[in-house]
Protein backbone atom coordinates (compact mmCIF):
# COMPACT_ATOMS: atom_id res chain seq x y z
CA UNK A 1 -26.04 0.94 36.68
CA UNK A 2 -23.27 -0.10 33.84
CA UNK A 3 -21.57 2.55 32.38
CA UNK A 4 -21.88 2.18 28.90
CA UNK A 5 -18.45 3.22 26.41
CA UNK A 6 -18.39 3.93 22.93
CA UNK A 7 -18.61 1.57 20.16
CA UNK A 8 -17.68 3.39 17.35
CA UNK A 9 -14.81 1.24 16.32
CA UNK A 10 -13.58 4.68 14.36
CA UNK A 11 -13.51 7.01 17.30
CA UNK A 12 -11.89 4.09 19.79
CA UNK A 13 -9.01 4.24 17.24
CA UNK A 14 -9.05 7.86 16.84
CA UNK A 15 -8.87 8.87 20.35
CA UNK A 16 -6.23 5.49 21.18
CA UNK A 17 -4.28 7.28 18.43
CA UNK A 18 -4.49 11.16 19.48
CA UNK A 19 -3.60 9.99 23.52
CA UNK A 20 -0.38 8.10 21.70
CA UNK A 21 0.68 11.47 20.02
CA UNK A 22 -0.14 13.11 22.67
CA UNK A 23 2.49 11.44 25.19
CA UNK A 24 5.10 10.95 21.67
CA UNK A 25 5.41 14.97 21.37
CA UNK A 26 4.51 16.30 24.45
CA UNK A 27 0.97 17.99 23.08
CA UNK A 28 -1.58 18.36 25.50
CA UNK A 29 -3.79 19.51 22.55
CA UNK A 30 -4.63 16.09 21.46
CA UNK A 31 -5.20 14.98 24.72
CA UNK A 32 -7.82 17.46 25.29
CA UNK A 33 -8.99 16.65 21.89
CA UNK A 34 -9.22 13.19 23.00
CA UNK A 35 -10.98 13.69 26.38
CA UNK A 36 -13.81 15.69 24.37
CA UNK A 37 -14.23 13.03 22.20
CA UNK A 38 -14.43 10.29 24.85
CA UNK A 39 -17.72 12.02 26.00
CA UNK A 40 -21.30 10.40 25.44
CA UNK A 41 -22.37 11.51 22.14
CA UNK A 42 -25.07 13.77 23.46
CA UNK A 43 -22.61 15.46 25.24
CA UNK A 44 -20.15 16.08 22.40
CA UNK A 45 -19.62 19.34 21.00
CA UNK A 46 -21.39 20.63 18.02
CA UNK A 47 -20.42 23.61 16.13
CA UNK A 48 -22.16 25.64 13.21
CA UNK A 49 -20.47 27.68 10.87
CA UNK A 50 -21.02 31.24 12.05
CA UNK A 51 -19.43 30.29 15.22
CA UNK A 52 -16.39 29.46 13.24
CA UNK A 53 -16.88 32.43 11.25
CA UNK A 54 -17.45 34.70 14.33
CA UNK A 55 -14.13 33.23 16.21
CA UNK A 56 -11.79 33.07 13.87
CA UNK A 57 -9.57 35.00 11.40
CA UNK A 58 -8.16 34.30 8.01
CA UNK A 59 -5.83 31.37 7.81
CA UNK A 60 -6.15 30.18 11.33
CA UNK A 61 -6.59 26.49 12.19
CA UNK A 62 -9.28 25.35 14.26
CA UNK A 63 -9.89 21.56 15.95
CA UNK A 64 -13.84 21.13 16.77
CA UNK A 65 -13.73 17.46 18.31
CA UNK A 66 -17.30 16.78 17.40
CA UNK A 67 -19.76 17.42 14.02
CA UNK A 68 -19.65 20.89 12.41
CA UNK A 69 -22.69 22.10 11.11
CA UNK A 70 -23.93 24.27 8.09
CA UNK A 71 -25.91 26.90 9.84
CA UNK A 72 -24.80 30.69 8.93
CA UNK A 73 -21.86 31.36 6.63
CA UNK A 74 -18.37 31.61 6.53
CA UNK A 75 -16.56 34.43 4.86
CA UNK A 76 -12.97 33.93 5.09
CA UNK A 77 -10.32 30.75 4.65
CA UNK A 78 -9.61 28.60 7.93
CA UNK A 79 -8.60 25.14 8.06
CA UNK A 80 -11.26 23.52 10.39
CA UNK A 81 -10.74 19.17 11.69
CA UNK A 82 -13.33 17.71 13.10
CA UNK A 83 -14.67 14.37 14.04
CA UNK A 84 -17.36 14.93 11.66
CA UNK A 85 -18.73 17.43 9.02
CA UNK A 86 -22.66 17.60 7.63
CA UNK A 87 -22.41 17.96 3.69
CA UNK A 88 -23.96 21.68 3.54
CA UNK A 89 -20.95 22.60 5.77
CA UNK A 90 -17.95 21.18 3.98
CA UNK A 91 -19.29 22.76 0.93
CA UNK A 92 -19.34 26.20 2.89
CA UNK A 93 -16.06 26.06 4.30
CA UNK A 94 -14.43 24.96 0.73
CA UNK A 95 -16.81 27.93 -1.33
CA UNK A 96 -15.02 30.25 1.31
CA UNK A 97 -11.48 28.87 0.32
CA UNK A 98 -10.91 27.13 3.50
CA UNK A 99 -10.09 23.47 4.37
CA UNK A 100 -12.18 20.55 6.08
CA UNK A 101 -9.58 17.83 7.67
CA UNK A 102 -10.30 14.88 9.70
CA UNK A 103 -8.45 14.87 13.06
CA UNK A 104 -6.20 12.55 11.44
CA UNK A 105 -4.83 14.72 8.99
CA UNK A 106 -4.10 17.50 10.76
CA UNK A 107 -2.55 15.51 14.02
CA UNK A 108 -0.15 14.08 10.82
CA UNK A 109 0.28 17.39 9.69
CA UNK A 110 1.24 19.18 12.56
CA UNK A 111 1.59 16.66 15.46
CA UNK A 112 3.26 19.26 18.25
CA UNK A 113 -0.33 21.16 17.82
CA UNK A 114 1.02 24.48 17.54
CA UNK A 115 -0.88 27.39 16.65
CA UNK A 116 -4.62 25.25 16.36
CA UNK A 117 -7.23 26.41 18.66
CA UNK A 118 -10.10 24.43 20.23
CA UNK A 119 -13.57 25.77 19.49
CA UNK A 120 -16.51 24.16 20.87
């Protein structure tokens, strides 16, 4: 059988870029970010809200390298990146005061990865 790779020309560039930054500042965050993402999409992580809500506290920053989705509620600010977001849950996180990033932005941001946990 062929193994089959992505061909999201998006996510190739996204998890090219996260190794690179990875191995540039010595975070092993990204690369773990980057394995997760390298998965088949079926087997990619998706999130909903009340998980975020449930493990998290105000003002953390969370990396979900997959979709978050807009089941349950959020009640106070985190800063959440993820691959993706559904509508419904961007609106949630922002009514809540919090921030939706793409991976981008917060490996830019804060590219040694300190203090951002993995939720998935």
């Amino acid at each position: 059988m062929r193994k089959t790779k992505t061909s999201n020309p998006q996510l190739i560039h996204l998890i090219r870029f996260l190794k690179k930054e990875s191995r540039e500042n010595d975070a092993k965050i990204w690369r773990d970010v980057a394995k997760y993402l390298a998965k088949p999409r079926r087997k990619r992580i998706t999130v909903n809200v009340s998980r975020l809500n449930r493990y998290t506290e105000k003002k953390e920053t969370v990396v979900v390298p997959g979709k978050v989705l807009s089941t349950g509620n959020i009640d106070h600010p985190i800063t959440v990146a993820a691959f993706a977001f559904s509508e419904k849950a961007k609106e949630k996180i922002k009514a809540a005061k919090g921030k939706p990033l793409s991976l981008l932005q917060l490996v830019k941001k804060n590219p040694k990865g300190s203090n951002i946990k993995i939720i998935g």
